[in-house]
C-alpha atoms as a PDB file:
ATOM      1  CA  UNK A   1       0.253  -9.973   9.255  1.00  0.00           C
ATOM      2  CA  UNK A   2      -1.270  -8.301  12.636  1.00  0.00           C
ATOM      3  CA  UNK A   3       0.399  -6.604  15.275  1.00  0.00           C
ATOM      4  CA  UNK A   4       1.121  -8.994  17.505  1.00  0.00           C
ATOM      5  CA  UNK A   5       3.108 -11.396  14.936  1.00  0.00           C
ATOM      6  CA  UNK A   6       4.687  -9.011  13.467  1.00  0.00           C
ATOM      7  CA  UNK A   7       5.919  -7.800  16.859  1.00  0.00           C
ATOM      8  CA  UNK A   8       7.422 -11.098  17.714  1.00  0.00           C
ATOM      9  CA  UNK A   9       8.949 -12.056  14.756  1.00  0.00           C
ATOM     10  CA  UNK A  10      11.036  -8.115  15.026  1.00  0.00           C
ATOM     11  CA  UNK A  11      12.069  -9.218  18.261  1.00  0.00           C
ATOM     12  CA  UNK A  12      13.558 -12.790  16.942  1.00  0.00           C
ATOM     13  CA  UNK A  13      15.062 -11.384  13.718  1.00  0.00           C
ATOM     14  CA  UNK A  14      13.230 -13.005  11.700  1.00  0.00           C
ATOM     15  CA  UNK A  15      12.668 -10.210   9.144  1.00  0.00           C
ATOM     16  CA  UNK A  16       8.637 -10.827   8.134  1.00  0.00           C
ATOM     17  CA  UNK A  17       7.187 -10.371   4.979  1.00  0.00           C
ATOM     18  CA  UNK A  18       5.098  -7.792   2.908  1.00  0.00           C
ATOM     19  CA  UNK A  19       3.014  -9.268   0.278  1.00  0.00           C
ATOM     20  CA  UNK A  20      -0.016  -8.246  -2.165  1.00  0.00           C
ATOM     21  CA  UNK A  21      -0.512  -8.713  -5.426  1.00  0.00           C
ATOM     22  CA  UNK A  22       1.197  -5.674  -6.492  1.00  0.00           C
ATOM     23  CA  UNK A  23       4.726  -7.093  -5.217  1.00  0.00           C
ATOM     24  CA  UNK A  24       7.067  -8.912  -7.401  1.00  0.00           C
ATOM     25  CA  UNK A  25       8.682 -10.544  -4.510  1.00  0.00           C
ATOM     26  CA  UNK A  26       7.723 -10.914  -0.779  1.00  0.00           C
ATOM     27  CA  UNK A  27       9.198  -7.450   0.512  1.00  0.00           C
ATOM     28  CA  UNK A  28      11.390  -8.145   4.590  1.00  0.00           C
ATOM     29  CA  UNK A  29       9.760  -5.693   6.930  1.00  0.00           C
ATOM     30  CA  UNK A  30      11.897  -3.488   8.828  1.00  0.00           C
ATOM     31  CA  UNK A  31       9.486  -1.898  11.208  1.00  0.00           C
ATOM     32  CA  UNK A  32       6.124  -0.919  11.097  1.00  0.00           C
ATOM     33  CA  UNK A  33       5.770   2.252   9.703  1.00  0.00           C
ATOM     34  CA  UNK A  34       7.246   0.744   6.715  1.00  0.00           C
ATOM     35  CA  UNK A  35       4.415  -2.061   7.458  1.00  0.00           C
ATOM     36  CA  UNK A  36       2.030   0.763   6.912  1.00  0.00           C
ATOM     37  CA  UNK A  37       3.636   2.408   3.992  1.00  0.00           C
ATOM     38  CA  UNK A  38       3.610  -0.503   1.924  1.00  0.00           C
ATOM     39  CA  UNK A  39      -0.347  -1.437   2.414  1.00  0.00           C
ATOM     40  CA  UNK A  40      -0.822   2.021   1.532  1.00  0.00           C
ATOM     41  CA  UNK A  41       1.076   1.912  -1.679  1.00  0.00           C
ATOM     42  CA  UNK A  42      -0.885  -1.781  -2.164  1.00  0.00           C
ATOM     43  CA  UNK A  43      -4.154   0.440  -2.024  1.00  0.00           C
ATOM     44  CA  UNK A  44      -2.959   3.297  -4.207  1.00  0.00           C
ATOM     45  CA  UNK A  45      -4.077   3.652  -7.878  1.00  0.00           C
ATOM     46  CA  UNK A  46      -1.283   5.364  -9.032  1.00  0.00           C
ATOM     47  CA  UNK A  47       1.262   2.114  -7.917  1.00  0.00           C
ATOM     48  CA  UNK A  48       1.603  -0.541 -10.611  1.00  0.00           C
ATOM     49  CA  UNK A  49       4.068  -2.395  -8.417  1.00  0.00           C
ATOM     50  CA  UNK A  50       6.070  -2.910  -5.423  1.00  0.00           C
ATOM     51  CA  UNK A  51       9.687  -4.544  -6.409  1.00  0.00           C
ATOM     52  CA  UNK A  52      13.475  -4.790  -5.081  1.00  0.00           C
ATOM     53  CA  UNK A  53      16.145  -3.192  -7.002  1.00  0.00           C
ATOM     54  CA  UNK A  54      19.909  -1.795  -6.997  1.00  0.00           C
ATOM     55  CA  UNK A  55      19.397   1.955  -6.053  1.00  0.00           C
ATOM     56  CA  UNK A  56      21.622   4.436  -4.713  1.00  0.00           C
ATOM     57  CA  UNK A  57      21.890   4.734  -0.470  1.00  0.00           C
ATOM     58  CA  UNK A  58      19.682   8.243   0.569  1.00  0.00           C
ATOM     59  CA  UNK A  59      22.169   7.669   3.675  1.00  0.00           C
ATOM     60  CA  UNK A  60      25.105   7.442   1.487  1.00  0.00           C
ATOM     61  CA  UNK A  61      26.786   4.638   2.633  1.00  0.00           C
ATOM     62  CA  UNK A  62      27.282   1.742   1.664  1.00  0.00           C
ATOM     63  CA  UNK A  63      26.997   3.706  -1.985  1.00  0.00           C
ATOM     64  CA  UNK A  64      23.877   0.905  -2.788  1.00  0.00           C
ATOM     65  CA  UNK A  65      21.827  -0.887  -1.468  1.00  0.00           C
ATOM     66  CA  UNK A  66      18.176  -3.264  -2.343  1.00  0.00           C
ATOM     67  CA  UNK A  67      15.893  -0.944  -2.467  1.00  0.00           C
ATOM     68  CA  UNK A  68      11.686  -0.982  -1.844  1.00  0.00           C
ATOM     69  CA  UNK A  69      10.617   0.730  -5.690  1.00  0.00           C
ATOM     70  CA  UNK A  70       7.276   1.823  -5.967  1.00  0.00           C
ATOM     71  CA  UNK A  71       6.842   1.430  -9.946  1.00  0.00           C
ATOM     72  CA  UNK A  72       3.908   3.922 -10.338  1.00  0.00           C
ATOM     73  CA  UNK A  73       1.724   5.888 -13.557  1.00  0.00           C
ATOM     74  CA  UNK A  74       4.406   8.837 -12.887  1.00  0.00           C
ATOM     75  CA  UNK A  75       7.473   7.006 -12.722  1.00  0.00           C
ATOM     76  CA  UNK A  76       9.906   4.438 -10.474  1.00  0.00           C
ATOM     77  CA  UNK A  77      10.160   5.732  -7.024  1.00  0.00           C
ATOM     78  CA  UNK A  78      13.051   4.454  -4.330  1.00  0.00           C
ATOM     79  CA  UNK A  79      10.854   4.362  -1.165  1.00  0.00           C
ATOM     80  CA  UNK A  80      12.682   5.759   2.106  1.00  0.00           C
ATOM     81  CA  UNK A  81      10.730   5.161   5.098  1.00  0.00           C
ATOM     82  CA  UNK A  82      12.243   6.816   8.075  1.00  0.00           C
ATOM     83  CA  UNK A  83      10.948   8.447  11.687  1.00  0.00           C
ATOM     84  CA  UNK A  84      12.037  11.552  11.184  1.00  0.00           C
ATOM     85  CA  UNK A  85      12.626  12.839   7.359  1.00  0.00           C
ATOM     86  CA  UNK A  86      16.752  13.704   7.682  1.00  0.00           C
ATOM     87  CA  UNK A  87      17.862  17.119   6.951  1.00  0.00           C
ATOM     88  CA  UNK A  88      20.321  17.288   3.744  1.00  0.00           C
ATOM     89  CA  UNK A  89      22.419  20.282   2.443  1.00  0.00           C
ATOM     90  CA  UNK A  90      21.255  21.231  -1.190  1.00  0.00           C
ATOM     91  CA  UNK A  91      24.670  19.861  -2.341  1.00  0.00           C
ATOM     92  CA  UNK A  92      23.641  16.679  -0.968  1.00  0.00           C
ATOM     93  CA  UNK A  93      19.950  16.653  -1.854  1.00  0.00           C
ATOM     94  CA  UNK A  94      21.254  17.497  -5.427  1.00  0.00           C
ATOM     95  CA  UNK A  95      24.276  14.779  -5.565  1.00  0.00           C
ATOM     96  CA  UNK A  96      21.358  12.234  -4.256  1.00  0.00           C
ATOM     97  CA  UNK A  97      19.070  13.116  -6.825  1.00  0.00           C
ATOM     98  CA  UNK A  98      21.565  12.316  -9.784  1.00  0.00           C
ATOM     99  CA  UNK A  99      22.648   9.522  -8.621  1.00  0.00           C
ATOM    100  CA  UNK A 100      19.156   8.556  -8.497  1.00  0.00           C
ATOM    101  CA  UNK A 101      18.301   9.467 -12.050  1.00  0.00           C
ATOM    102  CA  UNK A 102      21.109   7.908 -12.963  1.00  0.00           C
ATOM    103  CA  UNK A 103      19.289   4.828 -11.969  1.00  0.00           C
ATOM    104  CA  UNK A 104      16.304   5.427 -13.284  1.00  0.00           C
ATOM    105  CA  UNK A 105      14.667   6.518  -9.859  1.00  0.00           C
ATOM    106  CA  UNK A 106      13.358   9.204  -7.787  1.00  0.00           C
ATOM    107  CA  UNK A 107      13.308   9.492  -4.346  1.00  0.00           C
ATOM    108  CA  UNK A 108       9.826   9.459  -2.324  1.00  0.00           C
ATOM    109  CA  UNK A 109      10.943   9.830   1.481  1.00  0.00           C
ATOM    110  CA  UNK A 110       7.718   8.955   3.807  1.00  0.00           C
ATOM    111  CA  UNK A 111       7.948   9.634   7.531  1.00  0.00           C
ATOM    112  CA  UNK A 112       5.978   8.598  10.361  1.00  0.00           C
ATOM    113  CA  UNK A 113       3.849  12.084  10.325  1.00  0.00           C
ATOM    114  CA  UNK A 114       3.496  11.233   6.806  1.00  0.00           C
ATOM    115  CA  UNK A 115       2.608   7.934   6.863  1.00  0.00           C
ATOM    116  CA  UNK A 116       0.312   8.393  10.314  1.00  0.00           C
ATOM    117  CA  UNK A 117      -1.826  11.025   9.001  1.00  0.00           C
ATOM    118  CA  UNK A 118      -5.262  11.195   9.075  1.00  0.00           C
ATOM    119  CA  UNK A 119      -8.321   9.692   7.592  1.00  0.00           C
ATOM    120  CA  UNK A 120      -5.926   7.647   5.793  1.00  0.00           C
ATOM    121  CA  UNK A 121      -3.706   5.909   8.491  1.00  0.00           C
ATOM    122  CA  UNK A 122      -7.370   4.672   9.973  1.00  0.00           C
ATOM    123  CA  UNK A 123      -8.351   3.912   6.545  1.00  0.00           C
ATOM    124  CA  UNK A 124      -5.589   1.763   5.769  1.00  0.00           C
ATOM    125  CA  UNK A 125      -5.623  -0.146   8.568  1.00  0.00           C
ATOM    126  CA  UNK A 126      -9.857  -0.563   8.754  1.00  0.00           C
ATOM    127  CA  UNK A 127      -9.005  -2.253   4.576  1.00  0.00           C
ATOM    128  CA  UNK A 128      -6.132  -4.507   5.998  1.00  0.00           C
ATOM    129  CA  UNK A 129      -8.023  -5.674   9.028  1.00  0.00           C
ATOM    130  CA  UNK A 130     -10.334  -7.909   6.709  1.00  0.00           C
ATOM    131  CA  UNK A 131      -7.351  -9.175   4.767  1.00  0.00           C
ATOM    132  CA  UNK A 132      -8.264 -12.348   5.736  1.00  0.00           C
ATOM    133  CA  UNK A 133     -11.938 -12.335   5.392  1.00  0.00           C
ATOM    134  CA  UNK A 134     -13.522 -15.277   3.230  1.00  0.00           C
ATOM    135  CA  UNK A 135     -15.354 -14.225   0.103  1.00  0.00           C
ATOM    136  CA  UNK A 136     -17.089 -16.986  -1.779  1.00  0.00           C
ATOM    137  CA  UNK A 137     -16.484 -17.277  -5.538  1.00  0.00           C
ATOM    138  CA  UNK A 138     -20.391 -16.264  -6.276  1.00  0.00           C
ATOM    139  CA  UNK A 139     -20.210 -12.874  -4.191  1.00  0.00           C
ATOM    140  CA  UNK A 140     -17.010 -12.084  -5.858  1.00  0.00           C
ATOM    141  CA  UNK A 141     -18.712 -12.596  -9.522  1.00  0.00           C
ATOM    142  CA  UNK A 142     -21.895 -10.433  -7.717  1.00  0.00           C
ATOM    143  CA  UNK A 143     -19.805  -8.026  -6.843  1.00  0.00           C
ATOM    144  CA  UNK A 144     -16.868  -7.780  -9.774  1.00  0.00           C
ATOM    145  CA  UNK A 145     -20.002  -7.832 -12.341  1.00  0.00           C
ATOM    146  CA  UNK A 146     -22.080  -5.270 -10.329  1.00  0.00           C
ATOM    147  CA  UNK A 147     -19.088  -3.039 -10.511  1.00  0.00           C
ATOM    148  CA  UNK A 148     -18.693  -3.806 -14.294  1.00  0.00           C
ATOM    149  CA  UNK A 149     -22.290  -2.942 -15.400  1.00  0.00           C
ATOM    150  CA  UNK A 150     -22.660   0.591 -12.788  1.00  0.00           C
ATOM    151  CA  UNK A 151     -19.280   1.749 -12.207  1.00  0.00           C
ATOM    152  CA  UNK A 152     -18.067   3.419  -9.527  1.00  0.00           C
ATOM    153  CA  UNK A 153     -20.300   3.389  -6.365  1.00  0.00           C
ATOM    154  CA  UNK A 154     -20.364   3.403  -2.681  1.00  0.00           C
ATOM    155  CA  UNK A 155     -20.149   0.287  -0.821  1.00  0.00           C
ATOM    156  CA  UNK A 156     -23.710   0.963   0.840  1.00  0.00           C
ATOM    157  CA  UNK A 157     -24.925   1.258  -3.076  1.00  0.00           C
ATOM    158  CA  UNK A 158     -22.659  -1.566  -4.173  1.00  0.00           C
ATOM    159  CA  UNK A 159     -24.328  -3.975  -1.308  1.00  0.00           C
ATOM    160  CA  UNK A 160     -27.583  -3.292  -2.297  1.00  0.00           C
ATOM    161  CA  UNK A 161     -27.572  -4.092  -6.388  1.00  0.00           C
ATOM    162  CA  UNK A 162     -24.619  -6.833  -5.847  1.00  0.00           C
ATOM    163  CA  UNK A 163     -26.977  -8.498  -2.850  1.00  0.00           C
ATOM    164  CA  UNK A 164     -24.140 -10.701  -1.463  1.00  0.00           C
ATOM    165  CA  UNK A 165     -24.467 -13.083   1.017  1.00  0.00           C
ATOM    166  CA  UNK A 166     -21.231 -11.938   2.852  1.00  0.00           C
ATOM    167  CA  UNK A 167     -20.928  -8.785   4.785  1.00  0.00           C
ATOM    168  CA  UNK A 168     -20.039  -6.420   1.835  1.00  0.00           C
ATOM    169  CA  UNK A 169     -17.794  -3.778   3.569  1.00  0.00           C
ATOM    170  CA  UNK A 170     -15.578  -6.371   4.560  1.00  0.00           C
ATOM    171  CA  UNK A 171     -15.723  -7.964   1.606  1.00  0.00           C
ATOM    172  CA  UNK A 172     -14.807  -4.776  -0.230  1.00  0.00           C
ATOM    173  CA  UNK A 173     -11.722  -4.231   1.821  1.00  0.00           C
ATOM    174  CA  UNK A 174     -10.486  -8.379   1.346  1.00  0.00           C
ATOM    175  CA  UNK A 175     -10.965  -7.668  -2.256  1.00  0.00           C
ATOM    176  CA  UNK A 176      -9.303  -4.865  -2.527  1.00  0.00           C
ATOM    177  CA  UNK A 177      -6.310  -6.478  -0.413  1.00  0.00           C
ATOM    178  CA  UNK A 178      -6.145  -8.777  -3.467  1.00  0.00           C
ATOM    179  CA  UNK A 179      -6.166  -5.925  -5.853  1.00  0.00           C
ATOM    180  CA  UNK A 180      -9.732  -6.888  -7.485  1.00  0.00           C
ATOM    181  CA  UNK A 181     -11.346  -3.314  -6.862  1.00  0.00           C
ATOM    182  CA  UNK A 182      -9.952  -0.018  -5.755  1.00  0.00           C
ATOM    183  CA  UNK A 183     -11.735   1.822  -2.501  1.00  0.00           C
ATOM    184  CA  UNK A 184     -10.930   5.554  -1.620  1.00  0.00           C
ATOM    185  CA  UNK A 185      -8.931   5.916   1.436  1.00  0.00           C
ATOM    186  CA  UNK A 186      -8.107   9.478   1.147  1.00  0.00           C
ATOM    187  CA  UNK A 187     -11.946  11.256   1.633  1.00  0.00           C
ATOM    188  CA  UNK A 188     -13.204  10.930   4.876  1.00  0.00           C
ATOM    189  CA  UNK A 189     -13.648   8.018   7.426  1.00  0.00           C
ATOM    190  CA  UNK A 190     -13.741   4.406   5.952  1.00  0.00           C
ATOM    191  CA  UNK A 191     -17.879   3.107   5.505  1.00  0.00           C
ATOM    192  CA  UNK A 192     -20.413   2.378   3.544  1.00  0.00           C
ATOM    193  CA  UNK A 193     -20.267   5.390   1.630  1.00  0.00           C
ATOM    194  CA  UNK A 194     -16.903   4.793   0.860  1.00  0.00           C
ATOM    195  CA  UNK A 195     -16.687   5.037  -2.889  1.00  0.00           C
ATOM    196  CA  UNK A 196     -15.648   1.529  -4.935  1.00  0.00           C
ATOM    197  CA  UNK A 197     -14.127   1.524  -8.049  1.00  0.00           C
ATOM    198  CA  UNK A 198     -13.094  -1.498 -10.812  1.00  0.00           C
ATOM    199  CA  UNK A 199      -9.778  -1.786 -11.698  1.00  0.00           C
END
C-alpha cells in the first residue's frame, strides 16, 4: 500500500493492512515506521514468518497484549516498533525479559533511527515500489530456473542468461515481494548489481 493510501486510511481509523507471504494473518498498521519495519522483515532471510500472538506489554500495561512476532532461524521475536527506543531501569529490562521467555519470546525493539538507516531504508522501499509490477508466468519460470541452474547472481547477470521480456530489476523486486527469490538490501545502493539469491 503507497503513501498516500495509507495516509488516508490513518486519518479515518481504518487500521490498514500488512501482508506478504511471510504473514500468517493480514498484520493492522499502526504508523509507518512500523509500515517499514515489516517489509523489511518480509525481505529478510533470517524471518520465517510474521504472526500475531499473546505476548507480554514492553510498556507494561495492560500486562498483554497481540503482539507483531517475527518467527525467525534464531528464535520468536516480539517486535516493538517505537520513535524513540524508551529508557528502562535494569530491574525493568530484566522483569521484561522473563516475562518474555516465559512466553517463549524475545524482545527486538526497532526505532525510527533504526529502521531509517541507510542503504537499507532506500533499499526497502526501491523492492516495495514494484510490488505491483506484472510478471508473466514464462519470465518467472526464466528467471526461477536461471536462478536454479547458476545460483546466486546479480540482477544485471541474472537479466542477461534469464533474457526476460519484462524489465528484470523490477521484476526481481515484485518477486521478491512474493517471497520467490531473496535480493540483498543491506550492501550498497539497490541496482543491477544487486546480488539475487533462490530461496
Amino acid at each position: 500500500m503507497h503513501g498516500q493510501a495509507l495516509h488516508k486510511q490513518f486519518l479515518h481509523n481504518a487500521p490498514p493492512l500488512f501482508l506478504s507471504p511471510k504473514c500468517t494473518v493480514a498484520i493492522p498498521l499502526e504508523n509507518f515506521l512500523q509500515r517499514d519495519a515489516l517489509r523489511e522483515a518480509s525481505l529478510d532471510p533470517a524471518v520465517c514468518a510474521i504472526h500475531y500472538r499473546t505476548a507480554p506489554n514492553p510498556y507494561g500495561a495492560p500486562p498483554e497484549l497481540k503482539g507483531v512476532v517475527l518467527r525467525r532461524t534464531d528464535g520468536d521475536f516480539l517486535l516493538d516498533v517505537c520513535r524513540v527506543r524508551p529508557h528502562r531501569s535494569l530491574a525493568a529490562s530484566a522483569r521484561l525479559a522473563e516475562q518474555l521467555a516465559a512466553s517463549g519470546l524475545r524482545l527486538l525493539e526497532r526505532d525510527a533511527a533504526d529502521i531509517r538507516r541507510e542503504p537499507i531504508y532506500s533499499n526497502v522501499n526501491e523492492v516495495w515500489s514494484h510490488e505491483h509490477y506484472p510478471v508473466s508466468i514464462l519470465d518467472r519460470l526464466r528467471i526461477g530456473s536461471t536462478l536454479c541452474e547458476n545460483g546466486p547472481q546479480t540482477i544485471q547477470e541474472l537479466g542477461q542468461r534469464a533474457r526476460p521480456d519484462c524489465n528484470p530489476l523490477s521484476a526481481v523486486c515484485a518477486l521478491s515481494c512474493e517471497g520467490l527469490l531473496t535480493v540483498d538490501v543491506h550492501e550498497g545502493a539497490f541496482g543491477k548489481r544487486t546480488m539475487v539469491r533462490p530461496i
